[in-house]
Every structure is written in structure tokens, then in C-alpha cells.
Protein backbone atom coordinates (compact mmCIF):
# COMPACT_ATOMS: atom_id res chain seq x y z
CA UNK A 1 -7.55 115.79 -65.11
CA UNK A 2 -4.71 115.20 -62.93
CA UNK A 3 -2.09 113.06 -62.92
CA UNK A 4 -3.28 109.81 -61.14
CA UNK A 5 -6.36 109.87 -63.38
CA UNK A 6 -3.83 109.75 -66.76
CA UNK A 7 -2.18 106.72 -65.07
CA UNK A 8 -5.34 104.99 -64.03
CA UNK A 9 -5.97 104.84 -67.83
CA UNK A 10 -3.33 103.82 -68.91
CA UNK A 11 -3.55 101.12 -66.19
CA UNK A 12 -7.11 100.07 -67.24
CA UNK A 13 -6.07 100.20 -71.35
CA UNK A 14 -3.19 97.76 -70.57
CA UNK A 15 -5.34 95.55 -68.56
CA UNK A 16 -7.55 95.13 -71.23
CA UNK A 17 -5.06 94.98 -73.80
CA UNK A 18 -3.44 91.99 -71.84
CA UNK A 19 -6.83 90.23 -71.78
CA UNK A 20 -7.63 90.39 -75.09
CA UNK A 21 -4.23 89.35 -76.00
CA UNK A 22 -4.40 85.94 -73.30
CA UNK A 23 -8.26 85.16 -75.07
CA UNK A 24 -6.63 85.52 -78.47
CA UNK A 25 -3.54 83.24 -77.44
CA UNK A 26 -6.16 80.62 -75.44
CA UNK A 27 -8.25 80.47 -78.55
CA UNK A 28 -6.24 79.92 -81.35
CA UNK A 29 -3.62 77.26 -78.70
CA UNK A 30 -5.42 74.28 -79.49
CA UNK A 31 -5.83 75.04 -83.37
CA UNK A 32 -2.22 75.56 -83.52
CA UNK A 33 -1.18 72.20 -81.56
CA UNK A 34 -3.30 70.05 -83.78
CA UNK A 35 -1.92 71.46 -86.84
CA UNK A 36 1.60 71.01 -85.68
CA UNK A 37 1.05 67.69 -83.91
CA UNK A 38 -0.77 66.59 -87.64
CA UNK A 39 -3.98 65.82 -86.38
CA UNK A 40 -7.02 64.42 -88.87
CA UNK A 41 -9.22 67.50 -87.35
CA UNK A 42 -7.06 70.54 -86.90
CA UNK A 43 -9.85 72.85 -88.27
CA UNK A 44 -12.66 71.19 -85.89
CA UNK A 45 -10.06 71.40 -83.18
CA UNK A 46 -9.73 75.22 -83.51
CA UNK A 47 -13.33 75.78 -84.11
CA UNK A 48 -14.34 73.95 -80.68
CA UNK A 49 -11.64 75.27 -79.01
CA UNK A 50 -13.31 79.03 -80.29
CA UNK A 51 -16.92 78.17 -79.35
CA UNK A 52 -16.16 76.59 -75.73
CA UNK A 53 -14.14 80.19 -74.93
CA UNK A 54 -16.55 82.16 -76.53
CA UNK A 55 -19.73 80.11 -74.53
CA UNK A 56 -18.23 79.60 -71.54
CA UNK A 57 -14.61 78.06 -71.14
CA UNK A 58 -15.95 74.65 -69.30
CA UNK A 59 -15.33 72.30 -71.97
CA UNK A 60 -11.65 74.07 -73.43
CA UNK A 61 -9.76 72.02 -71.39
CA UNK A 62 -11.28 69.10 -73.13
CA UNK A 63 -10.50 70.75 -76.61
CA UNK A 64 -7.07 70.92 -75.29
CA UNK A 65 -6.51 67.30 -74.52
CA UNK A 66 -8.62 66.62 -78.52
CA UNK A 67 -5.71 68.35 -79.73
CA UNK A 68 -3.05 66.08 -78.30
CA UNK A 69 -4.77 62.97 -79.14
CA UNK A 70 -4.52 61.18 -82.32
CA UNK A 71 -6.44 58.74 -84.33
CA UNK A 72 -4.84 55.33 -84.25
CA UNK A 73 -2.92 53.56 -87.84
CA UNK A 74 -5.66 51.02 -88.13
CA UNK A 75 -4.08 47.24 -88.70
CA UNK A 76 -4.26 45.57 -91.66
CA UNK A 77 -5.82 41.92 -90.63
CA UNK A 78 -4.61 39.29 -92.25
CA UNK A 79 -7.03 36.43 -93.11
């Protein structure tokens, strides 16, 4: 084993290091903006945001914007 074949390893072990590390941080984003931004849902948030990555990625986006959105103060009516 020379030395070009040490380096591609190392090469290829960082590469996958980095994306497992960017799936990790994409996954657990939208979890951690609800909580901080106080949402009702922060654990259904988190959840979705886990399942959409983990089934395809189409709908994260979408779990993203959930996150930032919150439920209106409803109005007391008066009579």
C-alpha cells in the first residue's frame, strides 16, 4: 500500500464523516428552531423534519418553513 492509497482513505473517511455530520445537522435544524422559536409542536416538528430526510428530502423544506410558523393568540370576542 503506497502512499496515495493511505491518502485516498483518508480522503474517502472525511467525506463521509462530513456527510454524516451535514444529515445529522439538517435533521435535528428544524427540531431545534421550533423549540427555540416556542412553537406548540416542537416534537412533531423534529419528527417530520427526521422522516422527510430519512424518505426522501422533498417535503424538508416544508418542515423548515412549519418550524418558523406559529399558531395565532386566538381573540377573545366580545358579545
Amino acid at each position: 500500500m503506497n502512499v496515495i492509497d493511505i491518502f485516498a482513505w483518508i480522503v474517502l473517511v472525511v467525506l463521509v464523516g462530513t456527510l454524516v455530520a451535514v444529515f445529522v445537522a439538517l435533521g435535528t435544524m428544524p427540531g431545534r428552531i421550533a423549540r427555540k422559536r416556542g412553537h406548540p409542536w416542537p416534537e412533531a416538528v423534529a419528527v417530520g423534519s427526521w422522516a422527510t430526510l430519512i424518505c426522501g428530502f422533498v417535503l424538508w423544506p416544508l418542515v423548515l418553513i412549519w418550524a418558523y410558523v406559529d399558531v395565532p393568540a386566538r381573540r377573545e370576542t366580545s358579545p
